[in-house]
N, C-alpha and C. Protein backbone atom coordinates (compact mmCIF):
# COMPACT_ATOMS: atom_id res chain seq x y z
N UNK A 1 98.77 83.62 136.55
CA UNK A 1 98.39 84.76 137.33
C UNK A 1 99.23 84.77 138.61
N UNK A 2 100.03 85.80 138.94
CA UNK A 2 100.74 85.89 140.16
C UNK A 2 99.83 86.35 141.38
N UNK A 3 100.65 85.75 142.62
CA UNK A 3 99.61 86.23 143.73
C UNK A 3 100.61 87.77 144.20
N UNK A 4 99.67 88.51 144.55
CA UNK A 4 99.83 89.85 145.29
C UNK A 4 100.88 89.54 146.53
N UNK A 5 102.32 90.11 146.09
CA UNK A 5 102.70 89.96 147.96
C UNK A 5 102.58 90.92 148.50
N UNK A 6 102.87 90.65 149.70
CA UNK A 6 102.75 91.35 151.47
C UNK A 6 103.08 92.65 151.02
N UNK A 7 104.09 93.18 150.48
CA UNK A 7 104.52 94.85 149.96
C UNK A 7 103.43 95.17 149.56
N UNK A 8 103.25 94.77 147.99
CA UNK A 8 102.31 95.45 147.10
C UNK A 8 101.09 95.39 147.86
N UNK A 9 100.96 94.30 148.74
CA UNK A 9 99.46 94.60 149.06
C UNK A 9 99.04 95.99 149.70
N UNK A 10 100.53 96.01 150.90
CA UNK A 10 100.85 97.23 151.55
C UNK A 10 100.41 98.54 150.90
N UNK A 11 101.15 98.63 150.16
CA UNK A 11 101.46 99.73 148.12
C UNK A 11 100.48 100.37 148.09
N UNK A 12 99.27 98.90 148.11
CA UNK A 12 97.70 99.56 146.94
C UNK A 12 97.09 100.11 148.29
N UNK A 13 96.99 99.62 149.54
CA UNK A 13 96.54 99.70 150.56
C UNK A 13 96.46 101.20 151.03
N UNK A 14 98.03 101.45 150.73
CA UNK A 14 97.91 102.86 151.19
C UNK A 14 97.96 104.09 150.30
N UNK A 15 98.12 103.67 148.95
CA UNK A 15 97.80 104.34 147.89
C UNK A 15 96.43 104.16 148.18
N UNK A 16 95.60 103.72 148.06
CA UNK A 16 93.88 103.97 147.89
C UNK A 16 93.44 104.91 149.14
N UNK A 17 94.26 104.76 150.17
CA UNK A 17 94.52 106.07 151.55
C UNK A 17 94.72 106.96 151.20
N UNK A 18 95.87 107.62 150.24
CA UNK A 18 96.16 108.66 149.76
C UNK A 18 96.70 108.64 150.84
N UNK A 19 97.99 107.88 151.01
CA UNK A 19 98.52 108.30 152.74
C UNK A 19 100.69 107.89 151.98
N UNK A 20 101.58 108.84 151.93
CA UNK A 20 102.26 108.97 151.41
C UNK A 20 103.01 107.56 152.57
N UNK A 21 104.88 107.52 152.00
CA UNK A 21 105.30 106.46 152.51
C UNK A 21 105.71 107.17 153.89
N UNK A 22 106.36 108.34 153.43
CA UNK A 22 106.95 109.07 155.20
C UNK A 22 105.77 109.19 156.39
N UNK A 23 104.84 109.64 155.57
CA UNK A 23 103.00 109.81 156.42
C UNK A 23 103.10 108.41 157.42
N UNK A 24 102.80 107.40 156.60
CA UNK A 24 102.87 105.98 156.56
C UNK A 24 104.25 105.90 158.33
N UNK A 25 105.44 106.25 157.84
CA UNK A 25 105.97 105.41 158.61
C UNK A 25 105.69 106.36 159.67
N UNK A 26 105.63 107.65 159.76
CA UNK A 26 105.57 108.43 160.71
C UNK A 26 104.56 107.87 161.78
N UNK A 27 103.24 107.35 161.45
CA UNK A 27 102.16 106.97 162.05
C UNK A 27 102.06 105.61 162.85
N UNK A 28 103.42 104.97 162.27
CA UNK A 28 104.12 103.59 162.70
C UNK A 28 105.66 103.26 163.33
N UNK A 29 105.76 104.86 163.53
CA UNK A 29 107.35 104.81 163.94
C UNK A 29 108.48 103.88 163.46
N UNK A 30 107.87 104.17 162.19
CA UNK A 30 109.97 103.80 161.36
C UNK A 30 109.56 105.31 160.48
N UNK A 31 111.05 104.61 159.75
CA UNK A 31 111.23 106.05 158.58
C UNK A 31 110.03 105.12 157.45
N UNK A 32 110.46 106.23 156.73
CA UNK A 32 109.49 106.27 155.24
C UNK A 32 110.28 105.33 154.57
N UNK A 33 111.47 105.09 154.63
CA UNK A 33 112.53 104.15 154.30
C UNK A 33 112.23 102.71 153.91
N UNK A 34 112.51 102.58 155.60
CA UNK A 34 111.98 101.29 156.19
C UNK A 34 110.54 100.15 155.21
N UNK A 35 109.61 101.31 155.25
CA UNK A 35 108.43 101.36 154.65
C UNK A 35 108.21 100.90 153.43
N UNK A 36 109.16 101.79 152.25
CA UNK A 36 109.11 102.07 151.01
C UNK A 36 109.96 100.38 150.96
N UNK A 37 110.89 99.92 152.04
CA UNK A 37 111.65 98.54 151.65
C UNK A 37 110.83 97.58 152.01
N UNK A 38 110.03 97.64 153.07
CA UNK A 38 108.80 96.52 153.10
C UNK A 38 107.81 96.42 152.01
N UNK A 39 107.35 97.42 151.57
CA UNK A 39 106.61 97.48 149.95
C UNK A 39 107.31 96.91 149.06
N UNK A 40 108.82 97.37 148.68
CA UNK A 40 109.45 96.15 147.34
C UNK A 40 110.03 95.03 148.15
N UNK A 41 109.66 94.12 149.07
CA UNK A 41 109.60 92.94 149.69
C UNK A 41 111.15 93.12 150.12
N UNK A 42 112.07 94.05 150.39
CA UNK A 42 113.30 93.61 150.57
C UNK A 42 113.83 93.32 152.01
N UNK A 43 112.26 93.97 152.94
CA UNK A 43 112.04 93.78 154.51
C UNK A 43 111.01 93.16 154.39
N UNK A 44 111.08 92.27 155.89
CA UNK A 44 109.65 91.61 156.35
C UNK A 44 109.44 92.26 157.60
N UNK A 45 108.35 93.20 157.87
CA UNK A 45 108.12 93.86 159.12
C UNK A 45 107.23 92.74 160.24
N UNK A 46 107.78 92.87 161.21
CA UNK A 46 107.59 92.09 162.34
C UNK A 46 105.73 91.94 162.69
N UNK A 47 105.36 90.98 163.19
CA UNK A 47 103.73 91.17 163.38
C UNK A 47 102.98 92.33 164.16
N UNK A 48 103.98 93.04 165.21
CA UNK A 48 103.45 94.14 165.99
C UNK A 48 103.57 95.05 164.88
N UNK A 49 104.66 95.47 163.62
CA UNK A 49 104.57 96.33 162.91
C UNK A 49 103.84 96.38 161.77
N UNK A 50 103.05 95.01 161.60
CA UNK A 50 101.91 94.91 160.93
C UNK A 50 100.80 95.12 161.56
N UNK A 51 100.55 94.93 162.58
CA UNK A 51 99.41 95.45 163.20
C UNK A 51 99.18 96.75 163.38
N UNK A 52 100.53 97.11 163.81
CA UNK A 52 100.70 99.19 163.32
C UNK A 52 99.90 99.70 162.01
N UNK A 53 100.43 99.02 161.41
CA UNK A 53 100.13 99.42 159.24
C UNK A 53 98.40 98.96 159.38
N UNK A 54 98.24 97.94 159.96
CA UNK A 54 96.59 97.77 159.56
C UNK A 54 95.97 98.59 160.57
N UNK A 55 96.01 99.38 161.87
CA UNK A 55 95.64 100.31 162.21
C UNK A 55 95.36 101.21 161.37
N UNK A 56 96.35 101.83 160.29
CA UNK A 56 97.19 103.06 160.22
C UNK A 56 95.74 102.90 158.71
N UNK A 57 95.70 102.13 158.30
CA UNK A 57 95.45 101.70 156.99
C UNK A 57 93.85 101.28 156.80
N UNK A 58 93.72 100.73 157.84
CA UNK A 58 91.78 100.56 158.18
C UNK A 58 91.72 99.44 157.71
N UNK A 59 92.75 98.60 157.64
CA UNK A 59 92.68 97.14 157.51
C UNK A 59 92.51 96.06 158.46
N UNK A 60 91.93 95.01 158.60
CA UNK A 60 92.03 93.74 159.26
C UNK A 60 93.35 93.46 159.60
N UNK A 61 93.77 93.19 160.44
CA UNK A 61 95.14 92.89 160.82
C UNK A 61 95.20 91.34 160.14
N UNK A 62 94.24 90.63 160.47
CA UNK A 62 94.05 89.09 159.90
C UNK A 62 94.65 89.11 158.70
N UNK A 63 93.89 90.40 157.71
CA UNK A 63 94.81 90.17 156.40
C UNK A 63 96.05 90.21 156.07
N UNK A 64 96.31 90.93 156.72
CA UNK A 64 97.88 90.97 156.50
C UNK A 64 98.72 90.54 157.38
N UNK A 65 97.88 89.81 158.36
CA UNK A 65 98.79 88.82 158.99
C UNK A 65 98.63 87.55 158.06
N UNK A 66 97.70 87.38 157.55
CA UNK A 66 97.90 86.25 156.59
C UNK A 66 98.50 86.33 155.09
N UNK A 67 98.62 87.20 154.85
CA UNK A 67 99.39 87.81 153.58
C UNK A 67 100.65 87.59 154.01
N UNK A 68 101.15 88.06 155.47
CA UNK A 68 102.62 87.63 155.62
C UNK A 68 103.10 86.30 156.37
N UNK A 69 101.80 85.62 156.60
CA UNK A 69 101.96 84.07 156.88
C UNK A 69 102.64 83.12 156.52
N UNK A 70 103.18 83.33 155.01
CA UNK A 70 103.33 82.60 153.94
C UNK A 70 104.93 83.14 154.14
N UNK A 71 105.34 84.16 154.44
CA UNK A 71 106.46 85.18 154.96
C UNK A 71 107.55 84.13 155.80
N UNK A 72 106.73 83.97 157.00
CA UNK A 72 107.04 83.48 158.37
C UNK A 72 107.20 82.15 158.32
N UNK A 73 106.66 81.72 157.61
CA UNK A 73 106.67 79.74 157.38
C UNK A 73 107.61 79.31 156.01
N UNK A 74 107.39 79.80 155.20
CA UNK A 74 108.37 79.57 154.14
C UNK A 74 110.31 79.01 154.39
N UNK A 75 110.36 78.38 154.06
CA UNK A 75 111.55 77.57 154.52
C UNK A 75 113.00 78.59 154.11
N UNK A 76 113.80 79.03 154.86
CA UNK A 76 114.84 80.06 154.10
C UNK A 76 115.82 79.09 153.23
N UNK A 77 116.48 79.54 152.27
CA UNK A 77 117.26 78.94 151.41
C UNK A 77 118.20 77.94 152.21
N UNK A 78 118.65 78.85 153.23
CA UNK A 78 119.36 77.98 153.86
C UNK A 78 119.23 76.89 154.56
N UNK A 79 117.46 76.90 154.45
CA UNK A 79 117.01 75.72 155.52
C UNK A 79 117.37 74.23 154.58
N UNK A 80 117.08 74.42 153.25
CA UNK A 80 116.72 73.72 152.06
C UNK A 80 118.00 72.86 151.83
N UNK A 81 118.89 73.01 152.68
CA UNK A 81 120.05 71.99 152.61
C UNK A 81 121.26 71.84 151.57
């Protein structure tokens, strides 16, 4: 069973909003762009711009600061020697 990442969690979050991706960034000041690349994990949005999204979203910031916890600590390839 795979765990849910930080995007998709984003995804279902604001799909169950009925709140589109441009809506989304408009309410968080990026583009819809930006947005739509943090959902397929290819951005990691900064903790103030997660706290934006769980405003925006009626979420706990906790959660998705801990959803992207795992984000922030994870060792980059390059650390790995």
């Amino acid at each position: 069973m795979s765990k849910t990442t930080l995007g998709e969690y984003i995804r279902s979050l604001r799909n169950k909003r009925d709140i589109g991706v441009r809506e989304l960034g408009r309410a968080v000041d990026v583009s819809g762009v930006h947005i739509s690349s943090i959902e397929k994990d290819k951005n990691t949005p900064s903790p103030e711009l997660l706290s934006k999204i769980a405003v925006v979203l009626q979420v706990d910031v906790d959660k998705l600061l801990a959803k992207a916890c795992l984000l922030y600590t994870s060792p980059s390839p390059r650390d790995r020697g």
